[in-house]
PDB file of N, CA and C in Angstrom:
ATOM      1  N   UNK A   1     126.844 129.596 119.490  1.00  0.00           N
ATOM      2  CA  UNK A   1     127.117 128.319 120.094  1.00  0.00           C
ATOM      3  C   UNK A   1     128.060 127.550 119.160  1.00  0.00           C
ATOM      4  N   UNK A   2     129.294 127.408 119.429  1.00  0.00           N
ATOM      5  CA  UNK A   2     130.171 126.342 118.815  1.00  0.00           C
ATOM      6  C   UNK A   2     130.454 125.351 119.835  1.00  0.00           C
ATOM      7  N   UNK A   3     131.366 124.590 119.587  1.00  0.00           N
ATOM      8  CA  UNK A   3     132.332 123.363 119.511  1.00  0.00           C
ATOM      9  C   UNK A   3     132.895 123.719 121.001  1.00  0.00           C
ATOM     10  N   UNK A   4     133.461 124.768 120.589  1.00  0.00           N
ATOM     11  CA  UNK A   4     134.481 125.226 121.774  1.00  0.00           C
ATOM     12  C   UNK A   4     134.109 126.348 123.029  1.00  0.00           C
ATOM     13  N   UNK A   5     132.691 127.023 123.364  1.00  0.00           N
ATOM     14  CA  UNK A   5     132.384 127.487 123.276  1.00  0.00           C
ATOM     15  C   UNK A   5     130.495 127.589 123.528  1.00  0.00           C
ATOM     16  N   UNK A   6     130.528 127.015 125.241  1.00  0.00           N
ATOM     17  CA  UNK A   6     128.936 126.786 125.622  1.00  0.00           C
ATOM     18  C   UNK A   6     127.810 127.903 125.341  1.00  0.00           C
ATOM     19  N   UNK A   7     126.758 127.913 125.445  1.00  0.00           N
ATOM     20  CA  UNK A   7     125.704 129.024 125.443  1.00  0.00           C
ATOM     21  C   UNK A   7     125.769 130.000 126.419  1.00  0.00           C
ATOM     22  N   UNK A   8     125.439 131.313 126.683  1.00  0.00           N
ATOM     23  CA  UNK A   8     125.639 131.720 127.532  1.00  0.00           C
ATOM     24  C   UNK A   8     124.248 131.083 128.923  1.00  0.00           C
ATOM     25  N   UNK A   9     124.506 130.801 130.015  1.00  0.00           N
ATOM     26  CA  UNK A   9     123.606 129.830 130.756  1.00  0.00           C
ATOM     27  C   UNK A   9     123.763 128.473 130.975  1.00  0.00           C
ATOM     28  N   UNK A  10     124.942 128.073 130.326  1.00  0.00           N
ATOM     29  CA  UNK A  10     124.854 126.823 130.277  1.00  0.00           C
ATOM     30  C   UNK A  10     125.272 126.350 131.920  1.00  0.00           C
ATOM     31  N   UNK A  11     124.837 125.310 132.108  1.00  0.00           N
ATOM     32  CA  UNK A  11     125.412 124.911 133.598  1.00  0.00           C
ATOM     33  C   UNK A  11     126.849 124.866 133.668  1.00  0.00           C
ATOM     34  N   UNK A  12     127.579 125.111 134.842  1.00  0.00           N
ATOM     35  CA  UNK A  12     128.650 125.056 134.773  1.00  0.00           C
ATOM     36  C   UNK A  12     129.330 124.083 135.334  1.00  0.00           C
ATOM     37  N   UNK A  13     128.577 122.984 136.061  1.00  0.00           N
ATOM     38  CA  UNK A  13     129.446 121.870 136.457  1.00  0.00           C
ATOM     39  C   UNK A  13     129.036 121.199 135.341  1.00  0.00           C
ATOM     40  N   UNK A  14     128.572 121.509 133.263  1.00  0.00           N
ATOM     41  CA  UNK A  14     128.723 120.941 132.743  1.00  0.00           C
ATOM     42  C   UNK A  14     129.946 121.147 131.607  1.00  0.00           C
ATOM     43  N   UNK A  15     130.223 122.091 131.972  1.00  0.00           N
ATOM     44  CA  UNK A  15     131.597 122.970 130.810  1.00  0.00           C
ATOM     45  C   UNK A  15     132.372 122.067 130.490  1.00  0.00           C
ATOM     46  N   UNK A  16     133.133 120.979 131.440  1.00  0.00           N
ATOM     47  CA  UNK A  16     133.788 120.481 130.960  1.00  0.00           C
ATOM     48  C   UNK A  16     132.989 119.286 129.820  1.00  0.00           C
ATOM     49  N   UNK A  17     132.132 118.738 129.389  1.00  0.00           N
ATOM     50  CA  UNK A  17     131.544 117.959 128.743  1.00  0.00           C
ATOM     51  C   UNK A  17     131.001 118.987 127.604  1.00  0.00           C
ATOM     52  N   UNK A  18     131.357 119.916 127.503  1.00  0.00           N
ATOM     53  CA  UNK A  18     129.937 120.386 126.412  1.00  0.00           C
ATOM     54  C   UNK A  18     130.603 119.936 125.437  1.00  0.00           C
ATOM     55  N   UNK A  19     132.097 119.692 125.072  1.00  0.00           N
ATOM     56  CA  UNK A  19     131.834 118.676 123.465  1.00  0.00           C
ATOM     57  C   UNK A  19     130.962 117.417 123.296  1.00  0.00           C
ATOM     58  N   UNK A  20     130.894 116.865 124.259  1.00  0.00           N
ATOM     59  CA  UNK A  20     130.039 115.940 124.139  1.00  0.00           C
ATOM     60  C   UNK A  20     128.268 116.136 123.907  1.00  0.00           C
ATOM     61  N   UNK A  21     127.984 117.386 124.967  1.00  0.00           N
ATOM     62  CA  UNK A  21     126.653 117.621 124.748  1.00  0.00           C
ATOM     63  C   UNK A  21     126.469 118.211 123.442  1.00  0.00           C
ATOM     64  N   UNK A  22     127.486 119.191 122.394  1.00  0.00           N
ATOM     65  CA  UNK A  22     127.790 119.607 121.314  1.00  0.00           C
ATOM     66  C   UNK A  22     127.123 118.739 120.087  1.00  0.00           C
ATOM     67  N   UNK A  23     127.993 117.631 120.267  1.00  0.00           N
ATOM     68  CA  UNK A  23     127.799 116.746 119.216  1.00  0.00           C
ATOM     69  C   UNK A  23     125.965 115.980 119.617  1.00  0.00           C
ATOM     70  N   UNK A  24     125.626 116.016 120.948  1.00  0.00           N
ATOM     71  CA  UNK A  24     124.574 115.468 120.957  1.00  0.00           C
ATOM     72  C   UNK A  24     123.134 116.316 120.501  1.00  0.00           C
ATOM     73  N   UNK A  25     123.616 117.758 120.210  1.00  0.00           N
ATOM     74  CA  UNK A  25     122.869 118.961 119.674  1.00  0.00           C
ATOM     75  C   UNK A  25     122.726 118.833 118.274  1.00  0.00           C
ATOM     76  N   UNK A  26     123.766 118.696 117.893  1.00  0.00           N
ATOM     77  CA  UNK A  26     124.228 118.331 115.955  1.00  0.00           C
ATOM     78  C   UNK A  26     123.570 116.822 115.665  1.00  0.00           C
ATOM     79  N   UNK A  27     123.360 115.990 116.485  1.00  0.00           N
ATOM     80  CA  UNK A  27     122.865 114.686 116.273  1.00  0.00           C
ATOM     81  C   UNK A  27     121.219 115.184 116.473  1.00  0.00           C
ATOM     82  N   UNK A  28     120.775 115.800 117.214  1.00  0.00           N
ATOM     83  CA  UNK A  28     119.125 116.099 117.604  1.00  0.00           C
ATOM     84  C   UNK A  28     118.768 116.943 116.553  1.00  0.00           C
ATOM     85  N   UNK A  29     119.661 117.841 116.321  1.00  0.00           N
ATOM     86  CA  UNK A  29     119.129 118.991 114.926  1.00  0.00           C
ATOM     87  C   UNK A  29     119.257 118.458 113.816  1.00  0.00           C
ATOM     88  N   UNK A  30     119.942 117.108 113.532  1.00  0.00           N
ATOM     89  CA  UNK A  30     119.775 116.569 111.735  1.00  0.00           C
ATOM     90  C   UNK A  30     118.479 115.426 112.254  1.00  0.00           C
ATOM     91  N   UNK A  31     118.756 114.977 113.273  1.00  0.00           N
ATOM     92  CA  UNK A  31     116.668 114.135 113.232  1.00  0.00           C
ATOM     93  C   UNK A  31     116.036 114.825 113.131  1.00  0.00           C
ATOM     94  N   UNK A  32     115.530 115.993 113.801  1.00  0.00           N
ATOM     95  CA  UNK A  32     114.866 117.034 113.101  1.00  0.00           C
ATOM     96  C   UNK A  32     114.267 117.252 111.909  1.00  0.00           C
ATOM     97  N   UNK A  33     115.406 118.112 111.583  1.00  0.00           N
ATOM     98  CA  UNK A  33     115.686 118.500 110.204  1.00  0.00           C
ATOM     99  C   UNK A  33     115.544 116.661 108.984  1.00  0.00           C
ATOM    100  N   UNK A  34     115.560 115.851 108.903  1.00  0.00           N
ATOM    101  CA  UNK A  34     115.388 115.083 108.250  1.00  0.00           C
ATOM    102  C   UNK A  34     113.906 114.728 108.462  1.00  0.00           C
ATOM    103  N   UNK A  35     113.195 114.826 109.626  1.00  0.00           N
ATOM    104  CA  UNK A  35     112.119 114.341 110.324  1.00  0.00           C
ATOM    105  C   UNK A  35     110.921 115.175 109.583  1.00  0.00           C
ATOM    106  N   UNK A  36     110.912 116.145 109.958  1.00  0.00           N
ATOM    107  CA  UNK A  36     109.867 117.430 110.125  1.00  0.00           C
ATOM    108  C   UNK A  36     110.373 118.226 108.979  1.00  0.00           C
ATOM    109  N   UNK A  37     111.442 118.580 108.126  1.00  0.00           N
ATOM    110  CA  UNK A  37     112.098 119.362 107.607  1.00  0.00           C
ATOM    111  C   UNK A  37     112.836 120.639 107.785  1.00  0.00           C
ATOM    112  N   UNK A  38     113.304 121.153 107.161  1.00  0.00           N
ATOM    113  CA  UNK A  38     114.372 122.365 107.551  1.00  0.00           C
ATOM    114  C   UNK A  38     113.667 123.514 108.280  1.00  0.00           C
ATOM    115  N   UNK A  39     112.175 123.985 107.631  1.00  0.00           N
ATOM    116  CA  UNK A  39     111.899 124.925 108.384  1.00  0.00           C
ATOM    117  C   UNK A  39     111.022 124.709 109.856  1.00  0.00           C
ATOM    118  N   UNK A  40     111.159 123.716 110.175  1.00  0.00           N
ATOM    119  CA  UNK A  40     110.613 123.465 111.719  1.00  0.00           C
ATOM    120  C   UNK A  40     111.991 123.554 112.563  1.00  0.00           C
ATOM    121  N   UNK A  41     111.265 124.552 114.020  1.00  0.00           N
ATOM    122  CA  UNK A  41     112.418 124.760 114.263  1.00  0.00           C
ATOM    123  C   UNK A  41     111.660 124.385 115.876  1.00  0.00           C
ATOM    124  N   UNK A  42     113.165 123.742 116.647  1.00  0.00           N
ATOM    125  CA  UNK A  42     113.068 123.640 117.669  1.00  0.00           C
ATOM    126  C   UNK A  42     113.436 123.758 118.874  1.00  0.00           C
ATOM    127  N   UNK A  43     113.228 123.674 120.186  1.00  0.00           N
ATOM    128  CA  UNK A  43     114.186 123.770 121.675  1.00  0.00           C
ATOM    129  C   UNK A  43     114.120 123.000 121.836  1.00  0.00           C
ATOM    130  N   UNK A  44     115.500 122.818 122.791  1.00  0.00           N
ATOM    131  CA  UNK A  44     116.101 121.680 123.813  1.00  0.00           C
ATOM    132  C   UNK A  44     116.317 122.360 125.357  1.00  0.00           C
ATOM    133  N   UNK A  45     116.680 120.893 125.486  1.00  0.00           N
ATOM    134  CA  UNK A  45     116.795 121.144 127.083  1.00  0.00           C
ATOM    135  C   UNK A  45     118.362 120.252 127.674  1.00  0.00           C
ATOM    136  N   UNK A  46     118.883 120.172 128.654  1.00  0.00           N
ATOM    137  CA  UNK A  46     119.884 119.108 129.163  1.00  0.00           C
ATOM    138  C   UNK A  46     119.192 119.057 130.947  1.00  0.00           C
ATOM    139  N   UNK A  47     119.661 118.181 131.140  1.00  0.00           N
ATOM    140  CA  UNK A  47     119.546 117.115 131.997  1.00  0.00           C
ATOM    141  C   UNK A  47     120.503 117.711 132.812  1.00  0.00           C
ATOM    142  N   UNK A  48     120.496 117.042 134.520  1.00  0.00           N
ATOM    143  CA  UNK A  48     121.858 117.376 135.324  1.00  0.00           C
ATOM    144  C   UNK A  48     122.946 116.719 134.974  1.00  0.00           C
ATOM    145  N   UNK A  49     122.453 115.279 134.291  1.00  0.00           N
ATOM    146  CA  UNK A  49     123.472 114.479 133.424  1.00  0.00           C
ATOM    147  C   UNK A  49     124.107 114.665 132.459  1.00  0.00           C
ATOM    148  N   UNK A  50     123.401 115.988 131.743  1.00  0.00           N
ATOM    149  CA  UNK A  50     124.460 115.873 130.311  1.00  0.00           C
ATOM    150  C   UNK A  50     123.306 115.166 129.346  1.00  0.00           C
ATOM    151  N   UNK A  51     122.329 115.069 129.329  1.00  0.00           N
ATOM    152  CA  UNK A  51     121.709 114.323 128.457  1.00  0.00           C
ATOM    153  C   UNK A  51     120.948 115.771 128.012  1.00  0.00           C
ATOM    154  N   UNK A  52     121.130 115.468 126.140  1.00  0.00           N
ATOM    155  CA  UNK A  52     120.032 116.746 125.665  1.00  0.00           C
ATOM    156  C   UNK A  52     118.833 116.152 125.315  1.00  0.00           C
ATOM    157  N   UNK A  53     117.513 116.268 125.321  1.00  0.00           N
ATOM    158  CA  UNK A  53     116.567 116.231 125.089  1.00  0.00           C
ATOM    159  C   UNK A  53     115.602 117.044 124.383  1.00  0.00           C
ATOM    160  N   UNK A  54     114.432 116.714 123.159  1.00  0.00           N
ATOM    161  CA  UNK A  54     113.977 117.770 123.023  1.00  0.00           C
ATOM    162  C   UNK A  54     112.195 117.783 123.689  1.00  0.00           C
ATOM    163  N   UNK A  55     112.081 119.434 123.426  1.00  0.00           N
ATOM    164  CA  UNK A  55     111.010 119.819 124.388  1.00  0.00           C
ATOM    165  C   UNK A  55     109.865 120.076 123.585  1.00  0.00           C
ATOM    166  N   UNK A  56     110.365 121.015 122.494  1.00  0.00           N
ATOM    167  CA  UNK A  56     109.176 121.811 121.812  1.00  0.00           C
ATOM    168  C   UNK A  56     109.247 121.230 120.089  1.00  0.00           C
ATOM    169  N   UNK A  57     108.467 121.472 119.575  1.00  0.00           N
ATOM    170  CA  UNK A  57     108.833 121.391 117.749  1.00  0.00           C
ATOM    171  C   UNK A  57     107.667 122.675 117.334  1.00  0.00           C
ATOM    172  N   UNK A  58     108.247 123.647 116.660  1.00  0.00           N
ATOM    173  CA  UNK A  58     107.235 124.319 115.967  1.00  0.00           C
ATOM    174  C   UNK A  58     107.088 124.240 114.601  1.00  0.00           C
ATOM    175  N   UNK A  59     106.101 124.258 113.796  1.00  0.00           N
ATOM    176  CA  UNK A  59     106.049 123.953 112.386  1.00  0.00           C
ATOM    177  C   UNK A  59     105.465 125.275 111.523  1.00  0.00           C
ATOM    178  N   UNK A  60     106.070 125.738 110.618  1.00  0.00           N
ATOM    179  CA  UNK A  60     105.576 126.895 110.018  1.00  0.00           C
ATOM    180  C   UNK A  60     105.158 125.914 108.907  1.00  0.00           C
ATOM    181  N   UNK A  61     104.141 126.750 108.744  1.00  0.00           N
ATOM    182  CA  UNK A  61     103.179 126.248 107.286  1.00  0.00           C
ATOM    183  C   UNK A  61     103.752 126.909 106.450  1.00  0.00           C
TER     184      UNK A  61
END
């Protein structure tokens, strides 16, 4: 998953926006990661809007 370059699955009446949803992935993974710390790892989801959200958090001890 880059910049330029959606997931494979991603919706496709969202392709043209995924820089935007991009940067809103890189913004959800450093709250995270500052939040919970580096080794909690998590999924997301998007919206029909373009909005990412998250779903899950797992925490390794």
């Amino acid at each position: 998953m880059s910049l330029f370059h959606p997931p494979e699955g991603f919706p496709p009446h969202l392709v043209a926006f995924w820089p935007l949803v991009w940067v809103q992935l890189r913004l959800l993974g450093a709250a995270v990661r500052a939040t919970y710390g580096k080794d909690a790892t998590y999924r997301w989801s998007i919206t029909p809007n373009g909005r990412v959200f998250l779903t899950c958090i797992h925490f390794r001890l």
